[in-house]
Protein backbone atom coordinates (compact mmCIF):
# COMPACT_ATOMS: atom_id res chain seq x y z
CA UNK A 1 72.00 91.69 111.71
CA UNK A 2 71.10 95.09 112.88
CA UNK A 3 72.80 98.05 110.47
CA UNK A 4 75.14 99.55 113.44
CA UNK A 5 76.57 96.78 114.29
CA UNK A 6 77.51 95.75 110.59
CA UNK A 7 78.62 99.40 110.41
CA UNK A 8 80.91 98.70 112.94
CA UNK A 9 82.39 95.60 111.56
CA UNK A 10 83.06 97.73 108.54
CA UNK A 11 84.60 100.17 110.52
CA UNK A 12 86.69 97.50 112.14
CA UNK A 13 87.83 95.89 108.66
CA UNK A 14 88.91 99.71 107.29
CA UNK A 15 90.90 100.38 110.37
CA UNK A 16 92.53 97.26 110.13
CA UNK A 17 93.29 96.68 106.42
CA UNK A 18 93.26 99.97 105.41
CA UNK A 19 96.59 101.33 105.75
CA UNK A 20 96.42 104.46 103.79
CA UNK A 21 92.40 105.34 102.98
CA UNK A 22 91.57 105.15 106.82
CA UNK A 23 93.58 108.43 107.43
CA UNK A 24 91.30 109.93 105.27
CA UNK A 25 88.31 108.27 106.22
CA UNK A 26 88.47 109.21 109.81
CA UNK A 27 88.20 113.04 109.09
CA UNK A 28 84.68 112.22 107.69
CA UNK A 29 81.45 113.32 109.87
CA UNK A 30 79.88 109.95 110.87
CA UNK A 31 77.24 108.92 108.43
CA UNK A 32 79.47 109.56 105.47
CA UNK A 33 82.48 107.93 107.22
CA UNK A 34 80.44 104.73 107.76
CA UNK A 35 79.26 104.86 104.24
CA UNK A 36 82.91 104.93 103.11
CA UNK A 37 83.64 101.95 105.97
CA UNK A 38 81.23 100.17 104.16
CA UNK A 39 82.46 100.94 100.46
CA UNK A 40 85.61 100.14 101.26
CA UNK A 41 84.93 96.69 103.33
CA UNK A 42 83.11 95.32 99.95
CA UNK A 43 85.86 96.67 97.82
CA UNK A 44 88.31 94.82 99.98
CA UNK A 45 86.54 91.68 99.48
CA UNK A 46 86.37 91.75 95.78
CA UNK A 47 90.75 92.02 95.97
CA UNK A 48 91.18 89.52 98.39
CA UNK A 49 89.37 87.20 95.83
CA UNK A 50 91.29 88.26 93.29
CA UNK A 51 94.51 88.67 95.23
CA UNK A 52 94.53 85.16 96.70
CA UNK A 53 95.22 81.66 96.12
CA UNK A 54 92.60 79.68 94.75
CA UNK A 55 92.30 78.05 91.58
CA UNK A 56 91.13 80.70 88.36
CA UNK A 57 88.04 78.86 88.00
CA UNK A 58 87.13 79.32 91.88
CA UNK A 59 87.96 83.08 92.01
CA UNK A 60 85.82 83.55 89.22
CA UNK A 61 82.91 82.06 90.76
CA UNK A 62 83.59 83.67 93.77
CA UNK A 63 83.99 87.05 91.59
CA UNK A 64 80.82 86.89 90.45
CA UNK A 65 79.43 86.20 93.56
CA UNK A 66 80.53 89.05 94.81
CA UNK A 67 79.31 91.10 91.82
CA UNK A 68 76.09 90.61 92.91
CA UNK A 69 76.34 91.28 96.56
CA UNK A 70 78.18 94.81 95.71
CA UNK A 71 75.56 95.78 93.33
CA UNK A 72 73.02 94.78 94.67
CA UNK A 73 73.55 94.32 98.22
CA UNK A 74 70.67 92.24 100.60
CA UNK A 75 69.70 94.20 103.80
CA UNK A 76 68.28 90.66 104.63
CA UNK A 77 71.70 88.53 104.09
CA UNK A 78 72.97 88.85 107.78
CA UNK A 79 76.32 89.63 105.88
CA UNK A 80 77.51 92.90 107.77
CA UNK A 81 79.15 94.31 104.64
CA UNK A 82 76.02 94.08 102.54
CA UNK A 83 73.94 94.76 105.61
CA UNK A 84 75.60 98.01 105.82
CA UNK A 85 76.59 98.78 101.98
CA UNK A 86 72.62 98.43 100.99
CA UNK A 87 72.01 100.80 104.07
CA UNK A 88 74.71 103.17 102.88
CA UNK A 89 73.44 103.42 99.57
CA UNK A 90 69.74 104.25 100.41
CA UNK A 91 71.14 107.11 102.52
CA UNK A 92 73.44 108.81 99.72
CA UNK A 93 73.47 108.40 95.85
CA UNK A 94 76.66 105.78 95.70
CA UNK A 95 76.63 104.20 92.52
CA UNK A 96 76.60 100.84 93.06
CA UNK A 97 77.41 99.84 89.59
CA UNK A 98 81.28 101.28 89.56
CA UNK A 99 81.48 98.02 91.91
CA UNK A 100 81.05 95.95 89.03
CA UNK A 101 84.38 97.38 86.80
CA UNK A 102 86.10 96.62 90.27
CA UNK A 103 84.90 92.95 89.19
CA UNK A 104 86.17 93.58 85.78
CA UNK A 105 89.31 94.53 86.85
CA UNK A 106 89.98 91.34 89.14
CA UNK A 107 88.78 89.36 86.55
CA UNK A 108 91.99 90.89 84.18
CA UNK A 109 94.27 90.19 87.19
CA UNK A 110 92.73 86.56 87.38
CA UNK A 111 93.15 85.79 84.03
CA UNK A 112 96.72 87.27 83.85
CA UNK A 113 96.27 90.14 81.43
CA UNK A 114 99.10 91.56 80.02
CA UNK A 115 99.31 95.20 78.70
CA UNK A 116 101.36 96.52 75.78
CA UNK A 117 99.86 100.48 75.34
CA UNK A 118 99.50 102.89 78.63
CA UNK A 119 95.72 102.74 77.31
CA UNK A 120 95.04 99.45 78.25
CA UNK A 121 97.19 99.93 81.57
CA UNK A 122 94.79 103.04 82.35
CA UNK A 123 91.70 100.88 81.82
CA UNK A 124 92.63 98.40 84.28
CA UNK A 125 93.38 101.71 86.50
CA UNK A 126 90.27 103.13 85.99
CA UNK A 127 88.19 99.53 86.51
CA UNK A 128 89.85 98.43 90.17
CA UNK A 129 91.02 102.42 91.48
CA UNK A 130 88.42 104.94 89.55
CA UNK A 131 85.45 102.63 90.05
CA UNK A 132 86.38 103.32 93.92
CA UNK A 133 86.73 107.55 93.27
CA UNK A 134 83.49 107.48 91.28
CA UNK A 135 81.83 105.29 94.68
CA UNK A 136 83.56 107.96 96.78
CA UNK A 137 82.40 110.30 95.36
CA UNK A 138 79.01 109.19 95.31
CA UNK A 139 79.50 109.38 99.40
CA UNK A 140 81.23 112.64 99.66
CA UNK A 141 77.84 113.22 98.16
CA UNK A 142 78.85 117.12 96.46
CA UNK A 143 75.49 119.72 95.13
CA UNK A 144 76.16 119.95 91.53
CA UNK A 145 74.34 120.14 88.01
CA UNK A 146 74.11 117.14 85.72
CA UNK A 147 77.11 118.50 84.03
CA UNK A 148 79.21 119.15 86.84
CA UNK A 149 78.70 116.01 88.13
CA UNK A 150 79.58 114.48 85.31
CA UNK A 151 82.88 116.63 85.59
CA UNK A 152 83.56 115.43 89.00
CA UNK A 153 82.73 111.89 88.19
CA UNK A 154 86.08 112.32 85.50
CA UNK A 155 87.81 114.01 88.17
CA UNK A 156 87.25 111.31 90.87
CA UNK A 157 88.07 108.27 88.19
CA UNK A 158 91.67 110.26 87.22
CA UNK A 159 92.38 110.67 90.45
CA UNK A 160 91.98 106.80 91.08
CA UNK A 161 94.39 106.45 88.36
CA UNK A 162 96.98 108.33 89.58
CA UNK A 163 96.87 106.17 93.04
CA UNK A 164 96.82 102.89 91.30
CA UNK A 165 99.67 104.16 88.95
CA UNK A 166 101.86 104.85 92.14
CA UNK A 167 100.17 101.23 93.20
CA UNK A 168 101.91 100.05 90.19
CA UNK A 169 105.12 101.55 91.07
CA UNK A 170 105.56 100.96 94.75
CA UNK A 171 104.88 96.87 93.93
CA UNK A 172 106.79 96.06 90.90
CA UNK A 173 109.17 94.01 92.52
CA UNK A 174 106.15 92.07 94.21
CA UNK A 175 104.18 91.78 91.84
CA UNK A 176 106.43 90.46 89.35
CA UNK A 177 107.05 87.78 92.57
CA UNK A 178 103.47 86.80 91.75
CA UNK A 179 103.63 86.57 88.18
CA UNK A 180 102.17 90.01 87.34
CA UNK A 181 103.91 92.79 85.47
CA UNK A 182 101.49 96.21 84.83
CA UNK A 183 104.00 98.16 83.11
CA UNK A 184 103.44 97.96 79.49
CA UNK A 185 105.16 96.39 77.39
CA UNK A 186 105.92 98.96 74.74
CA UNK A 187 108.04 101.19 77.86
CA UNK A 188 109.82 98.21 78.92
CA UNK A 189 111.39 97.86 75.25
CA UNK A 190 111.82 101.83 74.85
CA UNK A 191 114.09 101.66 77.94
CA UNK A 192 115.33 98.49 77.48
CA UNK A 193 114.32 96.82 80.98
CA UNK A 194 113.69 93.50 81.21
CA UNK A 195 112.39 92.56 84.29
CA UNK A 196 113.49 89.69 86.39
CA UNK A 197 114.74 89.05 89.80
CA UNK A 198 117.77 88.61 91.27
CA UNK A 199 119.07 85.53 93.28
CA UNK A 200 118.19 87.97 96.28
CA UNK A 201 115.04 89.07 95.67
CA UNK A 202 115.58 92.47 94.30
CA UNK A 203 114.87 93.03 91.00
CA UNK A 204 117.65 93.86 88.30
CA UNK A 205 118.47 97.49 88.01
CA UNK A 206 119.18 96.79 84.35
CA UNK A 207 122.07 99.56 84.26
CA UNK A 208 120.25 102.41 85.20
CA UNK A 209 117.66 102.14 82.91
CA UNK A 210 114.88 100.70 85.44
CA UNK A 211 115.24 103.61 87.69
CA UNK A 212 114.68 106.08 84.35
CA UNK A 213 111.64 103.96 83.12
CA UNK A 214 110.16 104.16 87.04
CA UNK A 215 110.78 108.03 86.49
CA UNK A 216 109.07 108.26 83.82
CA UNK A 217 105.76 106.65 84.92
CA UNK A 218 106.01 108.78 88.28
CA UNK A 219 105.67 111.76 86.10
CA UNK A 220 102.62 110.08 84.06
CA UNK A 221 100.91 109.59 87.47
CA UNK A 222 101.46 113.06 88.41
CA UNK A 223 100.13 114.72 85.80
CA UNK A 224 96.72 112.63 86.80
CA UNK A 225 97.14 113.79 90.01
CA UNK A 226 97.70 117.70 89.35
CA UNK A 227 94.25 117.05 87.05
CA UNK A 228 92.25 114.55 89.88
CA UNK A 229 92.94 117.09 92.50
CA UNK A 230 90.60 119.70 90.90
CA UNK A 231 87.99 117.36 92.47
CA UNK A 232 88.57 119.55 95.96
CA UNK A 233 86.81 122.43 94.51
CA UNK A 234 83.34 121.00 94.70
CA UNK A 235 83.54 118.84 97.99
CA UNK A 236 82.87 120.57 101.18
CA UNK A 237 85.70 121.01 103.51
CA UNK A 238 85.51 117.47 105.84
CA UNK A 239 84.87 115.38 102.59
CA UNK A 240 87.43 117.98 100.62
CA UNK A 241 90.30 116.38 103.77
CA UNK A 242 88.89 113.23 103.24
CA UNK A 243 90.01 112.97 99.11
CA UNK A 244 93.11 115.24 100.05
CA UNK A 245 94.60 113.02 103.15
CA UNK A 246 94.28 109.84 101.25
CA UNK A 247 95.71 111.23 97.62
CA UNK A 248 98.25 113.34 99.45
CA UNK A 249 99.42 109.83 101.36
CA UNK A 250 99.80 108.17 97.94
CA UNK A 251 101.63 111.64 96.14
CA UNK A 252 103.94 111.49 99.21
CA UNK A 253 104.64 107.61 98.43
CA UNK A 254 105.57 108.91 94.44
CA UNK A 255 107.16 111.56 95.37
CA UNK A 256 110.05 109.01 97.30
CA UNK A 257 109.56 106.09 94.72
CA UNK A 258 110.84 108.78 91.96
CA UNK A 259 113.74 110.28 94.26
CA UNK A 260 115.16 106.78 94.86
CA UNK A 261 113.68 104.56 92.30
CA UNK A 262 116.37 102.11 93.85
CA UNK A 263 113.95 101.87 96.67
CA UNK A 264 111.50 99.65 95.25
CA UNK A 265 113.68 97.54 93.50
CA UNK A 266 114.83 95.95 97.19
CA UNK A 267 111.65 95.90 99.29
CA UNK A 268 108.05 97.40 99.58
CA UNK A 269 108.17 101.35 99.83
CA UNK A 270 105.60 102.90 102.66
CA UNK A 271 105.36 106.26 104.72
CA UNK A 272 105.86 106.21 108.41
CA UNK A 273 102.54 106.55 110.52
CA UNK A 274 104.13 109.96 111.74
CA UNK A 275 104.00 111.21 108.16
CA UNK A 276 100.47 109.79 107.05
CA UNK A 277 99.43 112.04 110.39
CA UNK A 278 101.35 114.81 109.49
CA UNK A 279 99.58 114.32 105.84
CA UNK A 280 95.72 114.10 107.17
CA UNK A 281 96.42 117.49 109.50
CA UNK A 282 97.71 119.19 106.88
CA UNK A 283 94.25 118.03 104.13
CA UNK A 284 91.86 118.56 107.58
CA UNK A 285 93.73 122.17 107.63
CA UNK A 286 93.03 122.62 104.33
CA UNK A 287 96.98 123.03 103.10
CA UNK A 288 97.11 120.29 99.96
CA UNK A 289 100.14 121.15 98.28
């Protein structure tokens, strides 16, 4: 398969599965914006393994299948993704390795991992949503010293954090439809929630006290996003929109999951395509707040 057209098919998966990281890809000059196509097309695959319906023992095959393609992609496979992804990676320094903690991370949500501590939440975080700031990062491809690159590195994983976080939030209801609760344990017993669903399908507002606990972890995810964010100082100004449009999508999302907590309770929260617009023009104008 020749590279642009497996480019292309990448392109064609991000615009269509996307959602919310192709408003941000699209402000990115072309070779970094197919990079990121390409990033993201592989990273996709790894969740729909992880996300779908076959037997454990099959997704875990199939996981570590895929661990090798990602990090160690074959320019000689005729697979567009890994056609492009090797191709992508030999033109900037994208660290192909992050793509295995994306693995790990699957493999938790495969093997239905439970977490009691906010530490062991924020691993999982950084494993399936920092491995993909450190990869981004490796695209947005920023001049820096060993040590500032290892700074921006810690930037780019909290930063993932705080977007899986307000993952976290937006698909409790969801999630718990699939068997999966993130929140740890140890907050659901300080504010007394237990969660469960309701013969309609929303989940129980346990009082009031749901709505405070969902409160509460906005404000934890914020306070990785006020510290992620610093990551716009080093990136030039098209991959500087890039980071902004797609974190400023997802602090938009928190920022109406934590005024009306209620929200998520009853169905799946998500901005209007006027506001995700409104969002990129303000990153590619270089107004983030």
């Amino acid at each position: 398969m020749k590279v642009e057209a497996a480019y292309q098919a990448c392109e064609r998966i991000t615009r269509e599965q996307a959602r919310n990281f192709a408003w941000g890809i699209r402000l990115l000059p072309g070779v970094k914006r197919r990079a990121l196509s390409a990033v993201y097309a592989m990273a996709r695959r790894i969740d729909d393994i992880g996300d779908g319906t076959l037997p454990e023992a099959d997704k875990l095959r199939l996981l570590a299948d895929a661990r090798k393609q990602a990090t160690a992609p074959d320019p000689r496979s005729g697979d567009a993704v890994q056609v492009a992804l090797a191709d992508a990676a030999d033109r900037l320094p994208i660290p192909l390795s992050a793509f295995g903690e994306l693995v790990d991370g699957c493999e938790m949500d495969v093997r239905g991992r439970k977490y009691v501590e906010l530490a062991e939440l924020v691993e999982y975080c950084r494993c399936v949503a920092g491995s993909i700031g450190r990869l981004s990062l490796g695209v947005f491809h920023p001049t820096l010293d060993a040590a500032a690159r290892d700074e921006a590195e810690e930037l780019a994983d909290t930063l993932g954090v705080a977007l899986q976080l307000t993952n976290i939030l937006r698909d409790v209801r969801e999630d718990l439809g699939n068997d999966r609760i993130y929140l740890p344990s140890r907050d659901l017993e300080l504010f007394g929630v237990h969660l469960r669903l309701l013969d309609d399908g929303t989940l129980d507002p346990c009082d009031g006290a749901l709505a405070e606990l969902i409160r509460f972890e906005a404000a934890r995810a914020w306070g990785r996003y006020d510290h992620g964010l610093r990551l716009l100082d080093v990136l030039d100004r098209r991959s500087g929109a890039c980071c902004a449009a797609m974190a400023g999508i997802y602090a938009e999302l928190l920022t109406r999951i934590a005024a009306n907590p209620a929200a998520v309770m009853q169905t799946r929260v998500s901005l209007p395509t006027g506001d995700k617009l409104r969002v990129a023009a303000r990153a590619l104008a270089g107004r983030h707040g």
